[in-house]
N, C-alpha and C. Protein backbone atom coordinates (compact mmCIF):
# COMPACT_ATOMS: atom_id res chain seq x y z
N UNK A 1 7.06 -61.84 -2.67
CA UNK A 1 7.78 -61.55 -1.44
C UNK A 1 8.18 -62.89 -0.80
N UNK A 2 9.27 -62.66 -0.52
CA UNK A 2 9.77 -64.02 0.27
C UNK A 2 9.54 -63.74 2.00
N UNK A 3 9.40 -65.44 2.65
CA UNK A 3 8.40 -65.05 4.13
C UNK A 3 10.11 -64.97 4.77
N UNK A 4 10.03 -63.98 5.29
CA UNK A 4 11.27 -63.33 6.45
C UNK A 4 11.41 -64.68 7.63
N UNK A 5 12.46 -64.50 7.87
CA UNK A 5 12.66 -65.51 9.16
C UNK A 5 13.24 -64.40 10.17
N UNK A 6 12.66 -64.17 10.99
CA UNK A 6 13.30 -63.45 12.43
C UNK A 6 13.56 -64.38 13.49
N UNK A 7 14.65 -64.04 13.84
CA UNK A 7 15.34 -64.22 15.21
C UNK A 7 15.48 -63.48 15.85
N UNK A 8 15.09 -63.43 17.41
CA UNK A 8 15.35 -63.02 18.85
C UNK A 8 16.29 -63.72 19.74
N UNK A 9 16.41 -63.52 20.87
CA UNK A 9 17.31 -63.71 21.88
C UNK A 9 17.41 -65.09 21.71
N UNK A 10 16.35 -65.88 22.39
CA UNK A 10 15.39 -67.38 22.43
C UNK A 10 15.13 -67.90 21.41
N UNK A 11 14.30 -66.96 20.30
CA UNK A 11 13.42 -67.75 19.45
C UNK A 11 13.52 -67.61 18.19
N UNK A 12 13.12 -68.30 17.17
CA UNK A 12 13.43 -68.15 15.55
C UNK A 12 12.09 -68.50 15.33
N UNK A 13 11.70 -67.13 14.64
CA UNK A 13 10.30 -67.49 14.03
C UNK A 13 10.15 -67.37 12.34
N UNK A 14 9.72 -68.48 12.28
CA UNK A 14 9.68 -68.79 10.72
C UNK A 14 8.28 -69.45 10.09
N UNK A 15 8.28 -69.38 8.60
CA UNK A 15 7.00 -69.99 8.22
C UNK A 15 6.38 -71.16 8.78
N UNK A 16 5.25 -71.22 9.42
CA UNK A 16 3.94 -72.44 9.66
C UNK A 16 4.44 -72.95 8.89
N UNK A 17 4.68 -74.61 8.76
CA UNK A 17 4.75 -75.75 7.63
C UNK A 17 3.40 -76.51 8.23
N UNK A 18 3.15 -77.38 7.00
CA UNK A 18 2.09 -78.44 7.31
C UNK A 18 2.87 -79.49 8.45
N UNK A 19 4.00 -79.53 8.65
CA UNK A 19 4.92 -80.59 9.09
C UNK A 19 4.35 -80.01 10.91
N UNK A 20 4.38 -79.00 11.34
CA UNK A 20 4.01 -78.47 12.53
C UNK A 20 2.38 -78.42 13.01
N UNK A 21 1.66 -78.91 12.30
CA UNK A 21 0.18 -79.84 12.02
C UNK A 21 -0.14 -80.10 13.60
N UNK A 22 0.56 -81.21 13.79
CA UNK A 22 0.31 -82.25 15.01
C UNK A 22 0.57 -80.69 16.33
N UNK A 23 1.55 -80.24 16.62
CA UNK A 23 1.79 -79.46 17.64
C UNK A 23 0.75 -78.51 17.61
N UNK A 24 0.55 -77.95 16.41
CA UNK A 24 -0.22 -76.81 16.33
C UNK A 24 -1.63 -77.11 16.63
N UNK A 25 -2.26 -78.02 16.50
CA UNK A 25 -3.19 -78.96 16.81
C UNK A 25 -3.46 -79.01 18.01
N UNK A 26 -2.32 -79.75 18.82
CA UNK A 26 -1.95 -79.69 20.46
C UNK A 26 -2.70 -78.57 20.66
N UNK A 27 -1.63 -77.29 20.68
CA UNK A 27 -2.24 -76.03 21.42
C UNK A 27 -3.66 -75.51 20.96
N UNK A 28 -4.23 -75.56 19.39
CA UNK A 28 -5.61 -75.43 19.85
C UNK A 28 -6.25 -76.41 19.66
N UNK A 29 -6.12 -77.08 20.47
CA UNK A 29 -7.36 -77.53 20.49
C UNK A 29 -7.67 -77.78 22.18
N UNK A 30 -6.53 -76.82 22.95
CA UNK A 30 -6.71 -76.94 24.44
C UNK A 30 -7.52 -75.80 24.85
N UNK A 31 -8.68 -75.94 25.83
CA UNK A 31 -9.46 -74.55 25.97
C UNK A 31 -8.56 -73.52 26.59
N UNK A 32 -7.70 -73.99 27.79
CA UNK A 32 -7.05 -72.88 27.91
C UNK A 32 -6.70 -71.57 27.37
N UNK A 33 -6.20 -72.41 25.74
CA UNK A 33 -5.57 -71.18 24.93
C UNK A 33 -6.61 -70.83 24.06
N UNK A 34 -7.77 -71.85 23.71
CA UNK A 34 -8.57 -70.94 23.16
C UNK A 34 -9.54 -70.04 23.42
N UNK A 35 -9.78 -70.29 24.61
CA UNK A 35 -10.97 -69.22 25.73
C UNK A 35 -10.89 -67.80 25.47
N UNK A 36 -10.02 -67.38 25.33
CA UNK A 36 -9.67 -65.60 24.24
C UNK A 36 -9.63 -65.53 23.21
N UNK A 37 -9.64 -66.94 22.38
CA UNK A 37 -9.54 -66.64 20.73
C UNK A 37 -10.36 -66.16 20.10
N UNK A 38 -11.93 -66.66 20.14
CA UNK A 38 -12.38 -65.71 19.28
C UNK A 38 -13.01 -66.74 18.43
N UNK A 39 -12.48 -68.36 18.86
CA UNK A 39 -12.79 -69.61 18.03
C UNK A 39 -13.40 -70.16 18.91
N UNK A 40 -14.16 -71.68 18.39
CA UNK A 40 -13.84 -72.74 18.79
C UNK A 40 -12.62 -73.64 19.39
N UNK A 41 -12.56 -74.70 20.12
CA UNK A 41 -11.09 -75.57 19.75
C UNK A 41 -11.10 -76.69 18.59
N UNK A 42 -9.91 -76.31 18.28
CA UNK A 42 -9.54 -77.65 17.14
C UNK A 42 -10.25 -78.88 17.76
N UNK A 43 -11.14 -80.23 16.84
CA UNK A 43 -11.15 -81.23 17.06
C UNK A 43 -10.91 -81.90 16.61
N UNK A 44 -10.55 -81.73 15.36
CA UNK A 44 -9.40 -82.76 14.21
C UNK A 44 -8.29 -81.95 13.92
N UNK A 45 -7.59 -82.92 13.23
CA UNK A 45 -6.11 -82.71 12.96
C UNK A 45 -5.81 -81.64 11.68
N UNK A 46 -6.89 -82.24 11.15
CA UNK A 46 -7.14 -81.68 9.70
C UNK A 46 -7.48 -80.07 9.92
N UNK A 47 -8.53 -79.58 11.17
CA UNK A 47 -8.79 -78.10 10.90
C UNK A 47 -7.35 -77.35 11.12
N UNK A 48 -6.23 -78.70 11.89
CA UNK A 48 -4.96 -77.22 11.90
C UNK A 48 -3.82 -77.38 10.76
N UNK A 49 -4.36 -78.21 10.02
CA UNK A 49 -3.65 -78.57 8.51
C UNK A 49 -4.53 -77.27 7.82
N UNK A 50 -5.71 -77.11 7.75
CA UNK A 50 -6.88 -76.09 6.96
C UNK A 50 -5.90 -74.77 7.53
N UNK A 51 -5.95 -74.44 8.80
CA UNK A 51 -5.19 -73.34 9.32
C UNK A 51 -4.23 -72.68 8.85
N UNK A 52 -3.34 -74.03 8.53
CA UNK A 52 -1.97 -73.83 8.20
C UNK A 52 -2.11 -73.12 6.52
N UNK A 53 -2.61 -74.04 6.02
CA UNK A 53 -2.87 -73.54 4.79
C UNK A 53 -3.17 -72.30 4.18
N UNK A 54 -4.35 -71.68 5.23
CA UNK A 54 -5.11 -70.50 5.03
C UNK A 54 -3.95 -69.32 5.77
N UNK A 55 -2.88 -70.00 6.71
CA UNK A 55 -1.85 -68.85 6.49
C UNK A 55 -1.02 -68.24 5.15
N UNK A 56 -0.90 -69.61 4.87
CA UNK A 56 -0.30 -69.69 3.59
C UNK A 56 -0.87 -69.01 2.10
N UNK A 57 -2.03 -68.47 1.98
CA UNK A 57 -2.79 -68.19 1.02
C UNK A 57 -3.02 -66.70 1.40
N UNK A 58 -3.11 -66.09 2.82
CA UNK A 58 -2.75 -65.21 3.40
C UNK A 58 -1.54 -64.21 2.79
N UNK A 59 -0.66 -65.10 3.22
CA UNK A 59 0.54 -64.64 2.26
C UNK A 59 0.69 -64.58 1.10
N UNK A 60 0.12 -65.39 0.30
CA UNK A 60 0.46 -65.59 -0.66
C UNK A 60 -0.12 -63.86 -1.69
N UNK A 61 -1.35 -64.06 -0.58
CA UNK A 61 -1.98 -62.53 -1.00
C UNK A 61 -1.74 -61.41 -0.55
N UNK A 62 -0.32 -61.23 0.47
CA UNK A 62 0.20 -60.24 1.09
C UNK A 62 -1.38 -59.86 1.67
N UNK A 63 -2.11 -60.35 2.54
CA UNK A 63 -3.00 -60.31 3.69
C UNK A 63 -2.62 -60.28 4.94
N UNK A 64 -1.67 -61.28 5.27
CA UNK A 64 -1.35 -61.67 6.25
C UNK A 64 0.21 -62.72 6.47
N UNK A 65 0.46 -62.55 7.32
CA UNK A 65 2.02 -63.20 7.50
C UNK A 65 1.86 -64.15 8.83
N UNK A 66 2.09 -65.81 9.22
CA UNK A 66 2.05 -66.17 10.33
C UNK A 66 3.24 -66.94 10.42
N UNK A 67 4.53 -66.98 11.57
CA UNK A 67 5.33 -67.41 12.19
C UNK A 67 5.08 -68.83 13.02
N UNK A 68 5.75 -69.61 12.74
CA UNK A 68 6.07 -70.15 13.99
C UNK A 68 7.16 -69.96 14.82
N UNK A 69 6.91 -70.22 15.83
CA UNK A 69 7.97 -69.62 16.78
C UNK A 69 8.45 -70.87 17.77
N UNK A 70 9.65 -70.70 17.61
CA UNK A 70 10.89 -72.44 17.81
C UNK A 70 11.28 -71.84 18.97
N UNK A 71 12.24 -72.55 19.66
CA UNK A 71 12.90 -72.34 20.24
C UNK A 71 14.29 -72.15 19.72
N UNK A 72 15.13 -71.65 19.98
CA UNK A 72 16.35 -71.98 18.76
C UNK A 72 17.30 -72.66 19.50
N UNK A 73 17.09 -73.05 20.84
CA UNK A 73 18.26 -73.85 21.49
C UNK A 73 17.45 -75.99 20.72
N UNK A 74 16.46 -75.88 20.94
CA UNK A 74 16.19 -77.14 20.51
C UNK A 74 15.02 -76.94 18.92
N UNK A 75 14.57 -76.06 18.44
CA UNK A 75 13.93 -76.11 17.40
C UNK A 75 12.11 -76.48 17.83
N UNK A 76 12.31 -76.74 19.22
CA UNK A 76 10.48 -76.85 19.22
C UNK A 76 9.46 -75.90 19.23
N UNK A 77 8.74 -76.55 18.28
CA UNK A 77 7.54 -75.47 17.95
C UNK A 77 6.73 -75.37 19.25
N UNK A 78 6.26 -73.68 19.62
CA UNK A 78 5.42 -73.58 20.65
C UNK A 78 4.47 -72.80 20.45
N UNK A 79 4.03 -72.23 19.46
CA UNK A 79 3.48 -70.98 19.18
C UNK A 79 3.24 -71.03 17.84
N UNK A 80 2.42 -69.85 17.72
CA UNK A 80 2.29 -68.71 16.60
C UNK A 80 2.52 -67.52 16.71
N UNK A 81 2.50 -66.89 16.08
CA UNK A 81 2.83 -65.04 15.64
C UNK A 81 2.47 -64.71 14.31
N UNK A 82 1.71 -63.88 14.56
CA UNK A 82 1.21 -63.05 13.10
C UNK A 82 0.83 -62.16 12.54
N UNK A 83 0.72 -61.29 11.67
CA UNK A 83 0.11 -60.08 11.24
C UNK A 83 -1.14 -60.78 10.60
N UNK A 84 -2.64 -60.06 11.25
CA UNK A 84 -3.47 -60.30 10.71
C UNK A 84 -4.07 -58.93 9.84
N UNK A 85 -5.07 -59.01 8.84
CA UNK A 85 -5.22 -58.00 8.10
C UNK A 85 -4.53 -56.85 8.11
N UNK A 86 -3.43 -57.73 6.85
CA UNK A 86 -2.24 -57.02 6.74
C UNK A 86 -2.81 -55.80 5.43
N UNK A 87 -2.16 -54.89 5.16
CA UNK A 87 -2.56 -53.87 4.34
C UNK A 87 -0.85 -52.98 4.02
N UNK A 88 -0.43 -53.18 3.21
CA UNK A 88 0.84 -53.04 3.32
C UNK A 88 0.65 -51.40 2.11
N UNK A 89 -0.23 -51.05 2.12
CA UNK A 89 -0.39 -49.65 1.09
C UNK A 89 -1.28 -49.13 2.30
N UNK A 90 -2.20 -49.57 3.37
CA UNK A 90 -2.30 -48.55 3.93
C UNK A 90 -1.68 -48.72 5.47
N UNK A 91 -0.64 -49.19 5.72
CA UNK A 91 0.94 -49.24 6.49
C UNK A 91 0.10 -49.84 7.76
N UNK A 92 -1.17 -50.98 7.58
CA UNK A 92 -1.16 -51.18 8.93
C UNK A 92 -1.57 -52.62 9.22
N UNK A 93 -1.53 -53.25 10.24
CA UNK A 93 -1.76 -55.07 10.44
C UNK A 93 -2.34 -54.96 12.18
N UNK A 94 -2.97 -56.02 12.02
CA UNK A 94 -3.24 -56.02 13.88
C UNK A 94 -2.34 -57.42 14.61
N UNK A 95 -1.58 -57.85 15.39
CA UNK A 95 -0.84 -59.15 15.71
C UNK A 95 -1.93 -59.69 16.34
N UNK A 96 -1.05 -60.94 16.18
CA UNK A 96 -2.45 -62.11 16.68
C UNK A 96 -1.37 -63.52 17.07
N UNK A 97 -1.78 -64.18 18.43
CA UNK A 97 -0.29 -65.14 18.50
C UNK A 97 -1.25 -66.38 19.95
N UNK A 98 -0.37 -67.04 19.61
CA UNK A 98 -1.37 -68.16 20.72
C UNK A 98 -0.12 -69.38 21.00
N UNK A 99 0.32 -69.49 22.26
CA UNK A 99 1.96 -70.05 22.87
C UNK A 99 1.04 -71.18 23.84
N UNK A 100 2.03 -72.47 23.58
CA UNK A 100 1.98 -73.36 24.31
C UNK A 100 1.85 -73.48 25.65
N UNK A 101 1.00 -73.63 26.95
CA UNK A 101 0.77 -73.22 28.15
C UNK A 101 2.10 -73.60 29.03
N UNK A 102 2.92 -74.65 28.33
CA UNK A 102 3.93 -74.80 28.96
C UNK A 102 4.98 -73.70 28.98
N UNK A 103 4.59 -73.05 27.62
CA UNK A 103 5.91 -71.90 27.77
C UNK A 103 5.34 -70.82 28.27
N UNK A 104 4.21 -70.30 28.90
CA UNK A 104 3.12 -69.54 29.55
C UNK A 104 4.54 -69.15 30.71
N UNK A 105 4.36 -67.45 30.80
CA UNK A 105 5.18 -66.67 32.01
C UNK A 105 6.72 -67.05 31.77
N UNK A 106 7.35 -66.61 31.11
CA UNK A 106 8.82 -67.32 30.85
C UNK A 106 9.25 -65.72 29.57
N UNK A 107 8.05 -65.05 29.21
CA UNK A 107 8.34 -63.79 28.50
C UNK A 107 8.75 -63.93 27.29
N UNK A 108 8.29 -64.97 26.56
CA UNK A 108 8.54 -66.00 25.33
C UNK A 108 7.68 -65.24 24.05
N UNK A 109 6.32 -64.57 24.73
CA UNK A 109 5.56 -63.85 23.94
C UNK A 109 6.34 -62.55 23.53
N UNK A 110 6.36 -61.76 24.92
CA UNK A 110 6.97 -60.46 24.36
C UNK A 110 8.11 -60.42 23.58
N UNK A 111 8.79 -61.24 23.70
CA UNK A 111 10.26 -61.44 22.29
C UNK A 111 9.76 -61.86 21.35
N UNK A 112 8.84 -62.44 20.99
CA UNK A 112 7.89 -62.76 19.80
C UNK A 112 7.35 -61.68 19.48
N UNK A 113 6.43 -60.90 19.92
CA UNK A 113 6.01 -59.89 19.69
C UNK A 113 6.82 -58.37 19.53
N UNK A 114 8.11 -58.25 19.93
CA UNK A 114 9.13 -57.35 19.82
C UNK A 114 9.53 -57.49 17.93
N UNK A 115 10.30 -58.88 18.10
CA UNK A 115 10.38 -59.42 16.89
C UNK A 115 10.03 -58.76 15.64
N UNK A 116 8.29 -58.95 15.90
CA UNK A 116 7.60 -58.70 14.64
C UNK A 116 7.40 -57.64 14.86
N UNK A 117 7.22 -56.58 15.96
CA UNK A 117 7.00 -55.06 15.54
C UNK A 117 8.44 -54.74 15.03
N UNK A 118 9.45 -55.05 14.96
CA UNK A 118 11.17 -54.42 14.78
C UNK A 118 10.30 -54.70 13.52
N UNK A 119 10.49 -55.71 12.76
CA UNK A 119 10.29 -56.36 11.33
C UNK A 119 9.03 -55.54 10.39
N UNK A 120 8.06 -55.11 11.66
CA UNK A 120 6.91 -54.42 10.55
C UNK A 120 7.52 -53.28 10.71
N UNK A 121 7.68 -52.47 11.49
CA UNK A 121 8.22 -51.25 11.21
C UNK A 121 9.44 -50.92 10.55
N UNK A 122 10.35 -52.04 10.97
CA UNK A 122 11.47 -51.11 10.21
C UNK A 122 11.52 -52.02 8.32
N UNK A 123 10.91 -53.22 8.09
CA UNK A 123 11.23 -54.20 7.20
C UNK A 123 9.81 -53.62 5.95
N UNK A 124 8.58 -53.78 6.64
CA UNK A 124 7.07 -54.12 6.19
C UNK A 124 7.03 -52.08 6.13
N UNK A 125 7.69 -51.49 6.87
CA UNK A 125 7.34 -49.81 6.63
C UNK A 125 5.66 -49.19 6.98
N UNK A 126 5.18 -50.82 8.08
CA UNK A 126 4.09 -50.04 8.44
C UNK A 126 3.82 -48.73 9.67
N UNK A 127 2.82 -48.45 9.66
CA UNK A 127 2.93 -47.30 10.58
C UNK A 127 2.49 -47.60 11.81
N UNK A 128 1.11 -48.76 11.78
CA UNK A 128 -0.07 -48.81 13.09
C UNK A 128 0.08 -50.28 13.22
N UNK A 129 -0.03 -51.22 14.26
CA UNK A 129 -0.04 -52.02 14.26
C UNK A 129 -1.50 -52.28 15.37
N UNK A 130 -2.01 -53.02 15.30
CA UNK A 130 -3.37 -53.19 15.70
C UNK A 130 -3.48 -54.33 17.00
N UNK A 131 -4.01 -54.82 17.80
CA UNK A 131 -4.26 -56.17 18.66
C UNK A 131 -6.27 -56.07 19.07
N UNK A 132 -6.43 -56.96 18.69
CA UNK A 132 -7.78 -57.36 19.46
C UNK A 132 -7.99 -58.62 20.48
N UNK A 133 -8.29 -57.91 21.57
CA UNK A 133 -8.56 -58.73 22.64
C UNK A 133 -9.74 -58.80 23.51
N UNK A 134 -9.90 -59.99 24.17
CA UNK A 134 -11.06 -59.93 25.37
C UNK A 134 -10.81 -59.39 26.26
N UNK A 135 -11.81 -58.50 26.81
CA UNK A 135 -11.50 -57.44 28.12
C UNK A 135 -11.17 -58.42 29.26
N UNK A 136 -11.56 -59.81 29.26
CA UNK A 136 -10.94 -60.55 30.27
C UNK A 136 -10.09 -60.92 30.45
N UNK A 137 -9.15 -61.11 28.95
CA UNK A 137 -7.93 -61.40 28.71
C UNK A 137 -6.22 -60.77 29.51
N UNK A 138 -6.31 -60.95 31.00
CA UNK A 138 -5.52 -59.84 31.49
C UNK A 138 -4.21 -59.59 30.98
N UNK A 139 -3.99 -61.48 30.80
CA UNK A 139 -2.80 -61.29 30.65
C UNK A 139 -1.84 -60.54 29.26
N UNK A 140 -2.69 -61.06 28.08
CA UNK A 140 -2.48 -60.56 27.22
C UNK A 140 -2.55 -59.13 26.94
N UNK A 141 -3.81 -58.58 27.34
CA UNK A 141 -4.34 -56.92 27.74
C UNK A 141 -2.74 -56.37 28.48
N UNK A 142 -2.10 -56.93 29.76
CA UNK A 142 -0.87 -56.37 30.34
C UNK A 142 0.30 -56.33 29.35
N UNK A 143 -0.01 -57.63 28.81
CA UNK A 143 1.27 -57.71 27.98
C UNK A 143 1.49 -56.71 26.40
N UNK A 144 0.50 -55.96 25.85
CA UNK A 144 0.31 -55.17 25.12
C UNK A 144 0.59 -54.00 25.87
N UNK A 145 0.27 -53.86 26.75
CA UNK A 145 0.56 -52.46 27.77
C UNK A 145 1.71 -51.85 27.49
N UNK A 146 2.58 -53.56 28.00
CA UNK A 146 3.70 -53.47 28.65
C UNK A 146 4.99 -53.32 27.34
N UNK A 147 4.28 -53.71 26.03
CA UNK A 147 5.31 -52.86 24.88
C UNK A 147 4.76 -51.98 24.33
N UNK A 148 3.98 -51.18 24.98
CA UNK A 148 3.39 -49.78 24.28
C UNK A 148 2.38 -49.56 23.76
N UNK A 149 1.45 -50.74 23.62
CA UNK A 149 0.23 -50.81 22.93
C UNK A 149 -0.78 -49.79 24.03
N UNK A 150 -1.55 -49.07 23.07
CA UNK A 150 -2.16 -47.93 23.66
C UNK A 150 -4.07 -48.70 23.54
N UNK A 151 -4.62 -49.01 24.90
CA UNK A 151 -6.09 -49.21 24.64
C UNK A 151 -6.90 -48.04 23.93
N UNK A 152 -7.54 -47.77 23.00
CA UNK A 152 -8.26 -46.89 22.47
C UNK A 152 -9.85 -47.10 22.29
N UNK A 153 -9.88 -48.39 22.82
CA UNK A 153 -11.55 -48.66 23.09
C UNK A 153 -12.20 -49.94 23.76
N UNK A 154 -13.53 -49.92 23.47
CA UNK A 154 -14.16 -51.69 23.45
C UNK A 154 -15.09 -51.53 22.24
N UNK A 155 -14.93 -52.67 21.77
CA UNK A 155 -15.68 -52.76 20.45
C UNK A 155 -16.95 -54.11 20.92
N UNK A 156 -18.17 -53.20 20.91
CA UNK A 156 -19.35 -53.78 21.36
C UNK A 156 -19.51 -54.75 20.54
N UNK A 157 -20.05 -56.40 21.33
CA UNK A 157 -20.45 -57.40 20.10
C UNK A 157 -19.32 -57.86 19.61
N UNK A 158 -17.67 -57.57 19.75
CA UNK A 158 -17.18 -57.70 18.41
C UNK A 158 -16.92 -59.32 17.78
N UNK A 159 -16.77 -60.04 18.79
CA UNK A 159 -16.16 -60.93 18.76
C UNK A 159 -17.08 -62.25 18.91
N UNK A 160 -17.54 -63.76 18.01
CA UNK A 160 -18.78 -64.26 18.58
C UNK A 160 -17.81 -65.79 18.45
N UNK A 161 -18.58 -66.13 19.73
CA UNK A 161 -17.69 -67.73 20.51
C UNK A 161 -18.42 -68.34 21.47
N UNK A 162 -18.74 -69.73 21.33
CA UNK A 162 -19.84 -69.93 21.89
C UNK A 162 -21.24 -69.52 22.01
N UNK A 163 -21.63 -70.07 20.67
CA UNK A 163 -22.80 -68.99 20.30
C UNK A 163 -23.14 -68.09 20.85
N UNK A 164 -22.40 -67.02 20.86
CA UNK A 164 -22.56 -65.67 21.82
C UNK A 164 -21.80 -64.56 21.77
N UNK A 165 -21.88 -63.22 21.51
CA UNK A 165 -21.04 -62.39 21.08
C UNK A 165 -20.69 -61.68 22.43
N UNK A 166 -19.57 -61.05 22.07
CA UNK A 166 -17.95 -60.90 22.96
C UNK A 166 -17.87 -59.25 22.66
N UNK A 167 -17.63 -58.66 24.16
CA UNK A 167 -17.15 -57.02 23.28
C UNK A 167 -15.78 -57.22 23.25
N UNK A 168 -14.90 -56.42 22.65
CA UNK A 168 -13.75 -56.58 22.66
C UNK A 168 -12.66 -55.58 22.73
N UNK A 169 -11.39 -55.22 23.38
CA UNK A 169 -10.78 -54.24 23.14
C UNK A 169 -9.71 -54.08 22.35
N UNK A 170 -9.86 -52.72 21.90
CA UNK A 170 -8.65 -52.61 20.05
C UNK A 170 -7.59 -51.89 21.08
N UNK A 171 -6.17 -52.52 20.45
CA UNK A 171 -4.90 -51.44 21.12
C UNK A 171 -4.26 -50.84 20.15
N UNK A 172 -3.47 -50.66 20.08
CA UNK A 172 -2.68 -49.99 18.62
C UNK A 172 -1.46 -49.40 19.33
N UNK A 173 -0.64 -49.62 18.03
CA UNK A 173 0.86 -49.07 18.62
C UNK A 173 0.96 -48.31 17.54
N UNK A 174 2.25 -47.23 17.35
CA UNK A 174 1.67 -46.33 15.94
C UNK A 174 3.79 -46.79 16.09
N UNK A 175 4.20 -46.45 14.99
CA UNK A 175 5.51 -46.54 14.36
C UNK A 175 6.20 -45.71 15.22
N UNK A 176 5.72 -44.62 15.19
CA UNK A 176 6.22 -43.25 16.29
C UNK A 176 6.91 -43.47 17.77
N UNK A 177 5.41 -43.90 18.09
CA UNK A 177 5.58 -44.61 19.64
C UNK A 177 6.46 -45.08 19.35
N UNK A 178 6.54 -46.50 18.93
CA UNK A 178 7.40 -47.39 18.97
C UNK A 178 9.42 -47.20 18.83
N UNK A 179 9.55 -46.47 17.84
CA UNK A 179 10.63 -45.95 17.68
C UNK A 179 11.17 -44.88 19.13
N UNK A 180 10.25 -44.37 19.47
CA UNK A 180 10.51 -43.34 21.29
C UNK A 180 10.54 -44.32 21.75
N UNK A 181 10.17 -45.42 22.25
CA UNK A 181 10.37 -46.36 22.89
C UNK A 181 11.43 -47.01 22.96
N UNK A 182 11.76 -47.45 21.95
CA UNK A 182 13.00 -48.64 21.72
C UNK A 182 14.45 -47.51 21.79
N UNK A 183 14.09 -45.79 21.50
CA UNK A 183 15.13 -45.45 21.28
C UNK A 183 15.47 -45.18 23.13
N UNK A 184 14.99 -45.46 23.78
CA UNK A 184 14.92 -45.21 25.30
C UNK A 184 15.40 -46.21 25.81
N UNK A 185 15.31 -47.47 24.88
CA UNK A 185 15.56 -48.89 25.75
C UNK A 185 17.25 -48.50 25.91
């Protein structure tokens, strides 16, 4: 399979290169953005070269698919976007994405995240698309809301960061939804 390049309004999201190392680096290794991840922060350069890679092997195993996401007026990298445990026989992936604090409130995510549900549903033919988050996480928690993602629980323990485990909440969007939705927009 060859890795898709999508474009939105703003943004062109295309394969992680090792060349996007240094930026990608930048953003985690700032707590800001990693305080919901689920990680540590980056402290060498090298764990977001390892990163990059392990997207890449991801794919390579139709597991998983990760974007970077440019700007397309100047090409700068600010982000990620991705399908994590991808399953393309049983039609379903959960997204997973982490944006530069500078481009934070500007709605840079949700066209990222539009993006890749158009692309899994109508391209990838999945059915469910998945998100896991921290119940503290508001913003992200709203911003799943706010394209249809349906909360369906908290998953006790799920998540461990700072030597310490995290409950967490699963959303899910189903193909269905999504298509009533967009056919409304």
């Amino acid at each position: 399979m060859e890795f898709p390049i999508l474009e939105t309004k703003r943004l062109r999201l295309e394969k992680v290169e090792e060349k996007d190392a240094n930026l990608f680096f930048d953003i985690m290794s700032r707590e800001e953005v990693i305080v919901y991840y689920g990680m540590e922060p980056l402290v060498h350069r090298e764990e977001a070269v390892e990163m990059i890679r392990s997207f890449h092997a991801s794919f390579n195993v139709e597991r998983g698919m990760r974007w970077a996401i440019r700007l397309k007026e100047t090409e700068q990298f600010i982000g990620t976007i991705g399908l994590n445990n991808l399953n393309l026989k049983a039609k379903k992936a959960e997204v997973g994405y982490e944006l530069h604090p500078d481009y934070w409130r500007q709605q840079l995510m949700q066209e990222a995240i539009r993006g890749v549900l158009k692309h899994s549903f109508a391209e990838l033919d999945l059915y469910r698309i998945g998100a896991v988050t921290f119940p503290e996480n508001i913003s992200s928690n709203r911003l799943l809301e706010k394209l249809g993602f349906t909360l369906e629980g908290r998953l006790r323990g799920y998540l461990h960061q700072r030597n310490q485990s995290h409950d967490a909440y699963i959303f899910s969007l189903l193909r269905t939804e999504w298509l009533a939705e967009e056919g409304s927009d």
